[in-house]
PDB file of N, CA and C in Angstrom:
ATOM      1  N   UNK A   1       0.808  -1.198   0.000  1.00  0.00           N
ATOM      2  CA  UNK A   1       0.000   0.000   0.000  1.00  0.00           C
ATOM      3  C   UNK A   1       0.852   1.265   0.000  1.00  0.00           C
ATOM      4  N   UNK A   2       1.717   1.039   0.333  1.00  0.00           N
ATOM      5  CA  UNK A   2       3.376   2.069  -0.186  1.00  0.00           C
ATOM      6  C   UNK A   2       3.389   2.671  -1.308  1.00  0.00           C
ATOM      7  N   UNK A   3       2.626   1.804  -2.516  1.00  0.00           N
ATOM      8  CA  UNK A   3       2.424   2.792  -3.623  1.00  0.00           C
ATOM      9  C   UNK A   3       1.174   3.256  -3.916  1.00  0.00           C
ATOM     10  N   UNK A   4       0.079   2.832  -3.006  1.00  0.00           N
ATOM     11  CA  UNK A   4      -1.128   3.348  -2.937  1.00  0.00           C
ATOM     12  C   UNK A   4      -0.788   5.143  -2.426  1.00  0.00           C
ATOM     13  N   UNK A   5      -0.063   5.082  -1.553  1.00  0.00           N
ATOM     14  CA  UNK A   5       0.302   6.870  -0.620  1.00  0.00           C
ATOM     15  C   UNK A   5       1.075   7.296  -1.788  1.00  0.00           C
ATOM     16  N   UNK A   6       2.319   7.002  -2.289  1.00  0.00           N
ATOM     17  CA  UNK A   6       2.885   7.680  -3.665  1.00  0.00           C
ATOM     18  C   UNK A   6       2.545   8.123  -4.730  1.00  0.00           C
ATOM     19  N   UNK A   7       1.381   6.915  -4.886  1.00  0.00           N
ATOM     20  CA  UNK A   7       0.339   7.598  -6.370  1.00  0.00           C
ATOM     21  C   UNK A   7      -0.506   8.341  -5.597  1.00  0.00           C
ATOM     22  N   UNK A   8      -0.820   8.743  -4.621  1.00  0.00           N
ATOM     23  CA  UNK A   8      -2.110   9.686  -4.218  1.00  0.00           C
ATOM     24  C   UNK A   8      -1.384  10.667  -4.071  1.00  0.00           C
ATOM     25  N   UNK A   9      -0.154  10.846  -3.731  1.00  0.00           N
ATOM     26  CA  UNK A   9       0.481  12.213  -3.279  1.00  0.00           C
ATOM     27  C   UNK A   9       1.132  12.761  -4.467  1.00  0.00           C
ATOM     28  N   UNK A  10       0.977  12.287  -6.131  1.00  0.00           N
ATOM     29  CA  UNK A  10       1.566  12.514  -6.834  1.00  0.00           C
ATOM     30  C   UNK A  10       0.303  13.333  -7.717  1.00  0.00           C
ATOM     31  N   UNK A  11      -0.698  12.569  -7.622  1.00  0.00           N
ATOM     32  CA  UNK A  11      -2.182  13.149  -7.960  1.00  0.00           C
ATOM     33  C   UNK A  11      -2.358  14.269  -7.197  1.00  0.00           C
ATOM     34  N   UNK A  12      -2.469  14.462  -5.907  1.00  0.00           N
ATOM     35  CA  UNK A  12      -2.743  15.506  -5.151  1.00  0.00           C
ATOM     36  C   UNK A  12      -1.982  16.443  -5.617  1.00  0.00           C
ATOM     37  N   UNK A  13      -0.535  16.335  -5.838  1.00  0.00           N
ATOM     38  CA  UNK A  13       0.228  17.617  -6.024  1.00  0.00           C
ATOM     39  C   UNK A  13       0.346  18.187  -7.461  1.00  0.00           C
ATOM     40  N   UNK A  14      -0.689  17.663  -7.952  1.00  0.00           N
ATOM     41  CA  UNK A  14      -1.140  17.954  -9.718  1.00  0.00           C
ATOM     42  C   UNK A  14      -2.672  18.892  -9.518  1.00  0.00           C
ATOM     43  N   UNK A  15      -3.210  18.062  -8.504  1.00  0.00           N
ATOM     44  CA  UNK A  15      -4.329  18.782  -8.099  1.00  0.00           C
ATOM     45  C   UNK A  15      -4.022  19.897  -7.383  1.00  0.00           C
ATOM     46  N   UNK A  16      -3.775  20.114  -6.474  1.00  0.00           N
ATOM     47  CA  UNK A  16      -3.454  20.865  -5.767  1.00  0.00           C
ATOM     48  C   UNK A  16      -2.573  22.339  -6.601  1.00  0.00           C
ATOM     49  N   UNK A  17      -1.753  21.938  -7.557  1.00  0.00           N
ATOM     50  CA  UNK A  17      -1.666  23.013  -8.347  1.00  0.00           C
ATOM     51  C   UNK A  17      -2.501  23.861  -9.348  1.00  0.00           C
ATOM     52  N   UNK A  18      -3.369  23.176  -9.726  1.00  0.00           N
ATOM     53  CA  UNK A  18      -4.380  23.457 -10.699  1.00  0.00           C
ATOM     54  C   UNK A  18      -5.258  24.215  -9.429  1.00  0.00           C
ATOM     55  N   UNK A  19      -5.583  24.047  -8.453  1.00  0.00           N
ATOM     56  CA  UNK A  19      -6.464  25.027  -7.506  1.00  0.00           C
ATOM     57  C   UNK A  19      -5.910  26.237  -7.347  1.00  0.00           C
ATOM     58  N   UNK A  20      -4.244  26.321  -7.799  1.00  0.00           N
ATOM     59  CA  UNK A  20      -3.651  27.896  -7.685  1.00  0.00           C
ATOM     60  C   UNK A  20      -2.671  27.649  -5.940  1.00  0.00           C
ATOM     61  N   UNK A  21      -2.797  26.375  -5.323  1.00  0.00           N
ATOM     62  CA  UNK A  21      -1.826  26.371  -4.291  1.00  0.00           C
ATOM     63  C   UNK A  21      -0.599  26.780  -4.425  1.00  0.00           C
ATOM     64  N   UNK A  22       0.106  27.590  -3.314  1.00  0.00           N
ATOM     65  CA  UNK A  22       1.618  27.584  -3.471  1.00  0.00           C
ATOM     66  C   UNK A  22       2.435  26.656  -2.877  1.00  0.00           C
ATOM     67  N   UNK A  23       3.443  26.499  -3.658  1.00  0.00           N
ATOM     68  CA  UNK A  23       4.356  25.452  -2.900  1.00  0.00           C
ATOM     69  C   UNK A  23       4.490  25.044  -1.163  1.00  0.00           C
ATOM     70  N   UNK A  24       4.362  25.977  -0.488  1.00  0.00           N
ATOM     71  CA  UNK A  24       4.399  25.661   1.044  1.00  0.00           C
ATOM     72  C   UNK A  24       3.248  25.123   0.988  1.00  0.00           C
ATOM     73  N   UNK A  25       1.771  25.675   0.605  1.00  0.00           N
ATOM     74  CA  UNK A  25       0.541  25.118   1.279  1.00  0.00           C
ATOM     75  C   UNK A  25       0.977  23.388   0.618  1.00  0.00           C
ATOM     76  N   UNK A  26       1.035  23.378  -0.692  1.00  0.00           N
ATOM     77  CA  UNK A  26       1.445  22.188  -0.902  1.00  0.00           C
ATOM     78  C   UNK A  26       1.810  20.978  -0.551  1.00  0.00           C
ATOM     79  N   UNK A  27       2.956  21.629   0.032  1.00  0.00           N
ATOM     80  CA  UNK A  27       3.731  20.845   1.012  1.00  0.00           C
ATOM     81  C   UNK A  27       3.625  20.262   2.375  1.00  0.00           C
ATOM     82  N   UNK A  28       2.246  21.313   2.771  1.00  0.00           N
ATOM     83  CA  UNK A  28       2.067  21.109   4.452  1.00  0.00           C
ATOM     84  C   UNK A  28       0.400  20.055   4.211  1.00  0.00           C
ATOM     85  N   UNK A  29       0.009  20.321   2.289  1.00  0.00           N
ATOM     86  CA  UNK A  29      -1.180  19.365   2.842  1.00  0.00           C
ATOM     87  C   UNK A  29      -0.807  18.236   2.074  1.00  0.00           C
ATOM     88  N   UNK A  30       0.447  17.741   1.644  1.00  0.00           N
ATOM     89  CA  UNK A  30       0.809  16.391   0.913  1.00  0.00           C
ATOM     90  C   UNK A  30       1.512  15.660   2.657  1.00  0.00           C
ATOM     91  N   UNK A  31       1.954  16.549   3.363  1.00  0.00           N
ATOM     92  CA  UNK A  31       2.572  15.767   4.047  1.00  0.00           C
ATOM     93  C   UNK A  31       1.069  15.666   5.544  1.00  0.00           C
ATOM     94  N   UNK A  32       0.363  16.350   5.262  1.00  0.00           N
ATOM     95  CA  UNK A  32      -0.576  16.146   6.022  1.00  0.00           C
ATOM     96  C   UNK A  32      -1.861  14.941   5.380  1.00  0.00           C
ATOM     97  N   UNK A  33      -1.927  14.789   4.602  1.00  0.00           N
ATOM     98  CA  UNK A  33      -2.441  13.777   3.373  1.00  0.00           C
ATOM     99  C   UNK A  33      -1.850  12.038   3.808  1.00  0.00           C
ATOM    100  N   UNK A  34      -0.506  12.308   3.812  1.00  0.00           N
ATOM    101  CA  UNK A  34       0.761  11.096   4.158  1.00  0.00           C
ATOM    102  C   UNK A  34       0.285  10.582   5.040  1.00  0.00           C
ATOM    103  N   UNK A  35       0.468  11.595   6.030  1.00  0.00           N
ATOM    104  CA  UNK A  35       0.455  10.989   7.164  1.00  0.00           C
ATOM    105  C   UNK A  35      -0.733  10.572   8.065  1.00  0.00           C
ATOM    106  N   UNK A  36      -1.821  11.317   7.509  1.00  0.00           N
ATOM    107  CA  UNK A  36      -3.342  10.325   7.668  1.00  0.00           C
ATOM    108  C   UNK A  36      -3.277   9.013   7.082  1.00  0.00           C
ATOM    109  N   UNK A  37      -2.832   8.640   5.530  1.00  0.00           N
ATOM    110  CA  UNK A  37      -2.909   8.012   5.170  1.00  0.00           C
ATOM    111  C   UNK A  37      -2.209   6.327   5.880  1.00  0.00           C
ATOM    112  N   UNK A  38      -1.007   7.041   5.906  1.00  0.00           N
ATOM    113  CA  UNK A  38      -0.394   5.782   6.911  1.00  0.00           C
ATOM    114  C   UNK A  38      -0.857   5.512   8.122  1.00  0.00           C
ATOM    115  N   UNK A  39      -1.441   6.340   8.908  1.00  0.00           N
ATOM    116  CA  UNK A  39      -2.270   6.353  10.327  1.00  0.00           C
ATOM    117  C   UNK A  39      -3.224   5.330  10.301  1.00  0.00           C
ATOM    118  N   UNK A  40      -4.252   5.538   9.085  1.00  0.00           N
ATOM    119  CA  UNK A  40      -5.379   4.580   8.545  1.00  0.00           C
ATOM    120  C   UNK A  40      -4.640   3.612   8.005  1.00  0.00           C
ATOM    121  N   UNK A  41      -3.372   3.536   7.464  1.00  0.00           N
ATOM    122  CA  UNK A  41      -3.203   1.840   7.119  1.00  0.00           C
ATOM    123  C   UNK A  41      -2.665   1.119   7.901  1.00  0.00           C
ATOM    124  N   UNK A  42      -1.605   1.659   8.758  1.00  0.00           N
ATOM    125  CA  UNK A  42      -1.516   0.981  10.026  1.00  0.00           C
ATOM    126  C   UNK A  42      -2.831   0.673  10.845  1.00  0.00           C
ATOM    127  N   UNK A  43      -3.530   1.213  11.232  1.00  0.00           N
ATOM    128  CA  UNK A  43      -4.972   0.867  11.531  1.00  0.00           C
ATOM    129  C   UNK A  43      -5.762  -0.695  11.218  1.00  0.00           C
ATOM    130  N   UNK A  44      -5.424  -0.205   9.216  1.00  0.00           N
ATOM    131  CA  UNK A  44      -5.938  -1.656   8.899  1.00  0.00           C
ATOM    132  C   UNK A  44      -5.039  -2.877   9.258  1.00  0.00           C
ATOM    133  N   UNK A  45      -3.844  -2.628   9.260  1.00  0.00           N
ATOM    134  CA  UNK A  45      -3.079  -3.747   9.561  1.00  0.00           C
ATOM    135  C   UNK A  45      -3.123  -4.436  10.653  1.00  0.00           C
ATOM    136  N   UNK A  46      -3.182  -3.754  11.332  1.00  0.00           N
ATOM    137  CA  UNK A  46      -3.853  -3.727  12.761  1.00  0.00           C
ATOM    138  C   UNK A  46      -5.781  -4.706  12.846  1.00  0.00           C
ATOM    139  N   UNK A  47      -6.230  -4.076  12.378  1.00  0.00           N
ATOM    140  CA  UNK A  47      -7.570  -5.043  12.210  1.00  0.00           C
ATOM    141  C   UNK A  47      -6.930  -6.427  11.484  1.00  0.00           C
ATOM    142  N   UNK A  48      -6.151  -6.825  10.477  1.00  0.00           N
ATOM    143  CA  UNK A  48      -6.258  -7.791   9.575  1.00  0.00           C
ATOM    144  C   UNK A  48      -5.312  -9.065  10.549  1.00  0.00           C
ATOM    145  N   UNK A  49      -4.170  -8.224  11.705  1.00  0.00           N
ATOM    146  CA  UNK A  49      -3.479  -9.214  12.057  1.00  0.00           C
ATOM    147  C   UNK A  49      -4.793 -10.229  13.362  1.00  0.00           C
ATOM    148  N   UNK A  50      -6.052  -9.012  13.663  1.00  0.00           N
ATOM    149  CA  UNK A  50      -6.652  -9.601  14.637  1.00  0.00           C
ATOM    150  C   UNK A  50      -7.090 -11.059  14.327  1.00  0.00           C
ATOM    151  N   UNK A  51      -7.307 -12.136  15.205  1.00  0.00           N
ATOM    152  CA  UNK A  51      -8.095 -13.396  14.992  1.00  0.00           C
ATOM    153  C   UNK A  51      -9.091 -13.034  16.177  1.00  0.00           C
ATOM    154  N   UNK A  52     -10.523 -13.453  15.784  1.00  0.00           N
ATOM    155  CA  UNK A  52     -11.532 -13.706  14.043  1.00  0.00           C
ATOM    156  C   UNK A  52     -10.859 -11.758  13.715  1.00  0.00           C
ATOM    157  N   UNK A  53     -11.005 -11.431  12.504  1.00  0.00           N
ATOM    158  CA  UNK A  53     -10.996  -9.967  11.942  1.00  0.00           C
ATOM    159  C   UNK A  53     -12.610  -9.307  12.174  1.00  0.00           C
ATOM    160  N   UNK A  54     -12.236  -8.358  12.379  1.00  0.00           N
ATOM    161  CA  UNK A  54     -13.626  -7.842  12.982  1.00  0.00           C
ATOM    162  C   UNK A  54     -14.247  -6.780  11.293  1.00  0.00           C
ATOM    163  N   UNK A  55     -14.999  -7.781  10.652  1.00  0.00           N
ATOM    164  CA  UNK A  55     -15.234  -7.109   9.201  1.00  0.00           C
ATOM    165  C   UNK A  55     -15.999  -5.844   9.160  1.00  0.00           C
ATOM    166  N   UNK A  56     -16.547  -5.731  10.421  1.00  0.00           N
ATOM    167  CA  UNK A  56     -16.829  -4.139  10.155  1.00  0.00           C
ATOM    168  C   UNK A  56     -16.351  -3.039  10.922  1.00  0.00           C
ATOM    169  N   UNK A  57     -15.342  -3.262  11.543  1.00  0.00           N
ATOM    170  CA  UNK A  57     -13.839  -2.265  11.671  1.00  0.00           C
ATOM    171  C   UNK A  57     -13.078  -2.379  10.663  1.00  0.00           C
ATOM    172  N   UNK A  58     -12.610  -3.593   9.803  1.00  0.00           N
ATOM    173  CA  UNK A  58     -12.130  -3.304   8.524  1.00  0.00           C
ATOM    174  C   UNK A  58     -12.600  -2.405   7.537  1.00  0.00           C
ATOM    175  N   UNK A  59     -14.041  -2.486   7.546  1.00  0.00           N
ATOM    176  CA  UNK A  59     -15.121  -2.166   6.519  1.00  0.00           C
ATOM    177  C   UNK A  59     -15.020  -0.329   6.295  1.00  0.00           C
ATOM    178  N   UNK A  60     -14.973   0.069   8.078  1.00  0.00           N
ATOM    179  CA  UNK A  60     -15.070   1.591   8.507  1.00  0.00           C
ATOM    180  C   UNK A  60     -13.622   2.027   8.024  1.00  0.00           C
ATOM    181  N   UNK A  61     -12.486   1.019   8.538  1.00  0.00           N
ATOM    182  CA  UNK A  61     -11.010   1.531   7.921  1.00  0.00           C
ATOM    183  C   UNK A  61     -10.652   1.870   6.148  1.00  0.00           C
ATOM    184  N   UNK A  62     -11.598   0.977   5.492  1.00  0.00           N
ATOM    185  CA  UNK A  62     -11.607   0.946   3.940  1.00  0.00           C
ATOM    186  C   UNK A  62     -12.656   2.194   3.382  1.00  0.00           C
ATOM    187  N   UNK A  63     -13.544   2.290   4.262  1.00  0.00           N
ATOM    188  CA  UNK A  63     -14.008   3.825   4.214  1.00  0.00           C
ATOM    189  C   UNK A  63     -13.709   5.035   4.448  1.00  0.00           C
ATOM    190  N   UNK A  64     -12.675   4.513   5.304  1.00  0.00           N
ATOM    191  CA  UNK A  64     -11.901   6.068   5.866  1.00  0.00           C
ATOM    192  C   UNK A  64     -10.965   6.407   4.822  1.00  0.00           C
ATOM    193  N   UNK A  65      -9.958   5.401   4.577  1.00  0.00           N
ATOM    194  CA  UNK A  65      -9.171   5.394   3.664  1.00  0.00           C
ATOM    195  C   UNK A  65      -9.850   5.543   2.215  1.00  0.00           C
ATOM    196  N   UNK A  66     -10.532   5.615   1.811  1.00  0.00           N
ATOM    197  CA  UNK A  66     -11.335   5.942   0.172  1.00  0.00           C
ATOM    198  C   UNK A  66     -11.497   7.265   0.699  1.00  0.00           C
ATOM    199  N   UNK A  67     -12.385   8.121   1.454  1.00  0.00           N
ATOM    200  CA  UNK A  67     -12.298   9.316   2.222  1.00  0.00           C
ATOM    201  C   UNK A  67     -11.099   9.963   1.622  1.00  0.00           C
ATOM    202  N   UNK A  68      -9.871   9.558   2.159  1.00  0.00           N
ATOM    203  CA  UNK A  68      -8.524  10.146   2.135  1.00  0.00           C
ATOM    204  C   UNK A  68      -7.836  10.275   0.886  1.00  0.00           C
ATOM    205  N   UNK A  69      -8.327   9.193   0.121  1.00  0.00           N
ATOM    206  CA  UNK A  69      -7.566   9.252  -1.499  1.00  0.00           C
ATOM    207  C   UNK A  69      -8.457   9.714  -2.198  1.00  0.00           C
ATOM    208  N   UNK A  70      -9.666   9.966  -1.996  1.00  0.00           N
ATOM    209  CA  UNK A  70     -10.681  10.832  -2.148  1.00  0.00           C
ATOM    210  C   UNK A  70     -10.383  12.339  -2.610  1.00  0.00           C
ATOM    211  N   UNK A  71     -10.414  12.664  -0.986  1.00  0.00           N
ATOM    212  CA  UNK A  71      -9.734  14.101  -1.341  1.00  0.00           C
ATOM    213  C   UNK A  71      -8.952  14.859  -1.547  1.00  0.00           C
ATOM    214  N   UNK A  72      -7.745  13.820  -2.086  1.00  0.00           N
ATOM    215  CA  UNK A  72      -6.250  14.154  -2.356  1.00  0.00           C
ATOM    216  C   UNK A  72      -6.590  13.779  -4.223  1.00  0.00           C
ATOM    217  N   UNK A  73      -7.713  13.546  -4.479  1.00  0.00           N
ATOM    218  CA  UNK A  73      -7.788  13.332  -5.996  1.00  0.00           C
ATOM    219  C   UNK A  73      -7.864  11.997  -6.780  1.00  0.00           C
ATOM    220  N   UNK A  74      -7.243  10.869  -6.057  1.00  0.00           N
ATOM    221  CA  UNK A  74      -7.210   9.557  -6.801  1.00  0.00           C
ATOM    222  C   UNK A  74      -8.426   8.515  -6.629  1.00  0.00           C
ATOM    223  N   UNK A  75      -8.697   9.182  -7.590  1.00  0.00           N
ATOM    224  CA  UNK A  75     -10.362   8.674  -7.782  1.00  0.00           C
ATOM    225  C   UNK A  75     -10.225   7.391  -7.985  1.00  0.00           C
ATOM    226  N   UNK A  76      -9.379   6.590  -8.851  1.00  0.00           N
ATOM    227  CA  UNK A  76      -9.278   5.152  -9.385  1.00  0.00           C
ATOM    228  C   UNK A  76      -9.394   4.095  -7.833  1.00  0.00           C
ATOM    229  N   UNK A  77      -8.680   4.811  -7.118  1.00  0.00           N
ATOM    230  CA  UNK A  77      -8.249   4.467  -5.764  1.00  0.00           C
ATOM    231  C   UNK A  77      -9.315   4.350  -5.030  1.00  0.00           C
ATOM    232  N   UNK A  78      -9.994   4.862  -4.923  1.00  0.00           N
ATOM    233  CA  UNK A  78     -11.175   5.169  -3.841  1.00  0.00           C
ATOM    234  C   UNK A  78     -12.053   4.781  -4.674  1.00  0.00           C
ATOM    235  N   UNK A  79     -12.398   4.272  -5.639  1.00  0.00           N
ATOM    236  CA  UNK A  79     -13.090   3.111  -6.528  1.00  0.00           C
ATOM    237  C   UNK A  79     -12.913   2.119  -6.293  1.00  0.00           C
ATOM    238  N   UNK A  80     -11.694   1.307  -5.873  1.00  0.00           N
ATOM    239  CA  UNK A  80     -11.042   0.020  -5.920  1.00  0.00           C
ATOM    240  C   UNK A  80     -11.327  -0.347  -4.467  1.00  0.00           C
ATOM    241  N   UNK A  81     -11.437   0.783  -4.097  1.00  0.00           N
ATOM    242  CA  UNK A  81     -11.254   0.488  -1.972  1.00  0.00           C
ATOM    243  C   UNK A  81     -12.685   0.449  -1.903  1.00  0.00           C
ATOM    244  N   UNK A  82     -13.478   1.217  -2.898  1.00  0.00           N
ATOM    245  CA  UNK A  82     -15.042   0.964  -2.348  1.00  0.00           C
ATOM    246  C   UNK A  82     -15.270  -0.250  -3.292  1.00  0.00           C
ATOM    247  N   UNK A  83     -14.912  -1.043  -4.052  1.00  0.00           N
ATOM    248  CA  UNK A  83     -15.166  -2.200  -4.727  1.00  0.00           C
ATOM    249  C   UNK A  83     -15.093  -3.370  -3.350  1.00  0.00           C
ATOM    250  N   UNK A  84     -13.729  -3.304  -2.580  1.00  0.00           N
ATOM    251  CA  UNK A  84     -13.027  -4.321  -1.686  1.00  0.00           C
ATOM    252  C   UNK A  84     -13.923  -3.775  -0.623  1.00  0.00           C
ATOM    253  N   UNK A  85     -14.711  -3.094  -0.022  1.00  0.00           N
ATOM    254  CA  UNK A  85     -15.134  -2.935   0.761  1.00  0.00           C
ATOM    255  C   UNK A  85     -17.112  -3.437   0.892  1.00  0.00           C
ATOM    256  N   UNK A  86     -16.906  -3.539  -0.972  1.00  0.00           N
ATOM    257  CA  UNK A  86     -18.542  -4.002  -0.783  1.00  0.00           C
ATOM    258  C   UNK A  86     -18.631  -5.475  -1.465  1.00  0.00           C
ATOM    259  N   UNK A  87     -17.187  -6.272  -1.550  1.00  0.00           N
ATOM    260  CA  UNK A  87     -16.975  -7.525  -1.856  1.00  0.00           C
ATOM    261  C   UNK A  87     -17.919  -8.262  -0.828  1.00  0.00           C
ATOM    262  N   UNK A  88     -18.521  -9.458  -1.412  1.00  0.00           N
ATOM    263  CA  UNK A  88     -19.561  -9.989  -0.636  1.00  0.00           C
ATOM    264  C   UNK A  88     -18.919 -11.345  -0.178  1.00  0.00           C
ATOM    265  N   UNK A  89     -17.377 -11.536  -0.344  1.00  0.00           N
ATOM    266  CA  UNK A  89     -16.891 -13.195   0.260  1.00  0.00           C
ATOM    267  C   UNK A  89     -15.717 -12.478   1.532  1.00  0.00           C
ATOM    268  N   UNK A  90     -16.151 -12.532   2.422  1.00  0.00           N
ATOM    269  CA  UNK A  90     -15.584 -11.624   3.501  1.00  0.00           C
ATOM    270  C   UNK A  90     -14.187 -12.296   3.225  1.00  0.00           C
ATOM    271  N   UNK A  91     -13.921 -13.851   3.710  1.00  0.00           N
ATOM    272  CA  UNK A  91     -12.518 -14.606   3.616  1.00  0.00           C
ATOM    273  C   UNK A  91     -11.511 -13.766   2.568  1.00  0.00           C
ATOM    274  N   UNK A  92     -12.337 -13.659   1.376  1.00  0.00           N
ATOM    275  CA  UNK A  92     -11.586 -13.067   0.155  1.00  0.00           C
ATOM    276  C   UNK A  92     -11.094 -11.571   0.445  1.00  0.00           C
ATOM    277  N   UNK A  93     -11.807 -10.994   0.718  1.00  0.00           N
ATOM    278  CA  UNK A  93     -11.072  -9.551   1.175  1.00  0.00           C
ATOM    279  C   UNK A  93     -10.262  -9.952   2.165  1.00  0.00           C
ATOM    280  N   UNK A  94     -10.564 -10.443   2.981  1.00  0.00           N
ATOM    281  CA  UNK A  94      -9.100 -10.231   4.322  1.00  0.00           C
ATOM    282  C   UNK A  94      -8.235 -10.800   3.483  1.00  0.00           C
ATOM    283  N   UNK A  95      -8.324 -11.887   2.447  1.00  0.00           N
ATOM    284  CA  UNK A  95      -7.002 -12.033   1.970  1.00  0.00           C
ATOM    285  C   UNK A  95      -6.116 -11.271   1.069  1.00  0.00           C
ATOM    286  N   UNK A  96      -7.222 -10.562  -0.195  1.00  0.00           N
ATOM    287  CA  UNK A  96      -6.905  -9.747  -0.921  1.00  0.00           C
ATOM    288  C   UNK A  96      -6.023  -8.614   0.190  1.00  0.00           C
ATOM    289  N   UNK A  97      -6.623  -8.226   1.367  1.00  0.00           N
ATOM    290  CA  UNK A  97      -6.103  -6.681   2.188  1.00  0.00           C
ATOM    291  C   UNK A  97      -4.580  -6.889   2.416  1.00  0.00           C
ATOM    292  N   UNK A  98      -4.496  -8.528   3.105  1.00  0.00           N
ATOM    293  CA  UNK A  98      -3.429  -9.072   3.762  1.00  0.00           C
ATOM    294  C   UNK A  98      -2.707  -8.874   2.542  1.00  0.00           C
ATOM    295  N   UNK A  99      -2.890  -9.212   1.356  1.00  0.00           N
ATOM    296  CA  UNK A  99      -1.826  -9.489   0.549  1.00  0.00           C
ATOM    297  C   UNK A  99      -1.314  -7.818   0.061  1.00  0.00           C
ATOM    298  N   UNK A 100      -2.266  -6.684  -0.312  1.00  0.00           N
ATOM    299  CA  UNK A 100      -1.985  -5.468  -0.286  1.00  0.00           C
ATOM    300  C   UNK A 100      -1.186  -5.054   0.749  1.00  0.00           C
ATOM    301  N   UNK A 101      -1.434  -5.655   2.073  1.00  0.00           N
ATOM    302  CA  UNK A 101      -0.557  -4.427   3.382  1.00  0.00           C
ATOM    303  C   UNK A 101       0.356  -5.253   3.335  1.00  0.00           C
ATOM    304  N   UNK A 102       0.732  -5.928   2.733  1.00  0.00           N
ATOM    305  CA  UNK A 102       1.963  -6.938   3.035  1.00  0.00           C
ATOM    306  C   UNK A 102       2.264  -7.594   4.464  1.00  0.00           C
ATOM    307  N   UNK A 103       0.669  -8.522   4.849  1.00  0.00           N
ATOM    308  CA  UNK A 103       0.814  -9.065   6.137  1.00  0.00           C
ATOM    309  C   UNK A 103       0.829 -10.439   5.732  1.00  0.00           C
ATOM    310  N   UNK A 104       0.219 -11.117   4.071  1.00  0.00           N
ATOM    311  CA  UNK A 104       0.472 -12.184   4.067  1.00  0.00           C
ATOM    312  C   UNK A 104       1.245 -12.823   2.852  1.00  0.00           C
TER     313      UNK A 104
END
């Protein structure tokens, strides 16, 4: 998910110029962007290492996180996270997540 935060912060700072931002604001909301972002994926990692996984604390974490790549611009992203989040074989997402956060 390492390149999930790289491609969003690369989008954002395309976006973020086209709104007329200057480089400092830029800078203080890519690294404020980051670091939500990793907050919420540690989070999920955190739900996925639990036994049983609690699928709707995962569910709220995959919402938060679409939220976040959301409004940093990477729409593809926050498509894919609301796809995995309304997957109907629960087993299959925790594995698909595990294999994204690199827990399995």
């Amino acid at each position: 998910m390492e390149e999930l935060i790289e491609e969003t912060k690369r989008i954002a700072q395309a976006r973020f110029q086209t709104f007329g931002f200057g480089e400092a604001q830029i800078e203080q909301l890519l690294a404020s962007g980051e670091r939500d972002l990793k907050k919420e994926l540690e989070h999920l990692r955190e739900l996925l290492m639990q036994e049983p996984c609690d699928l709707d604390a995962i569910n709220r974490s995959l919402h938060a996180l679409k939220g976040l790549v959301l409004n940093m611009g990477n729409d593809d992203a926050a498509e894919k996270l609301s796809e995995l989040r309304g997957s109907e074989d629960p087993q299959e997402k925790i594995e698909t997540l595990k294999r994204l956060t690199h827990i399995a």
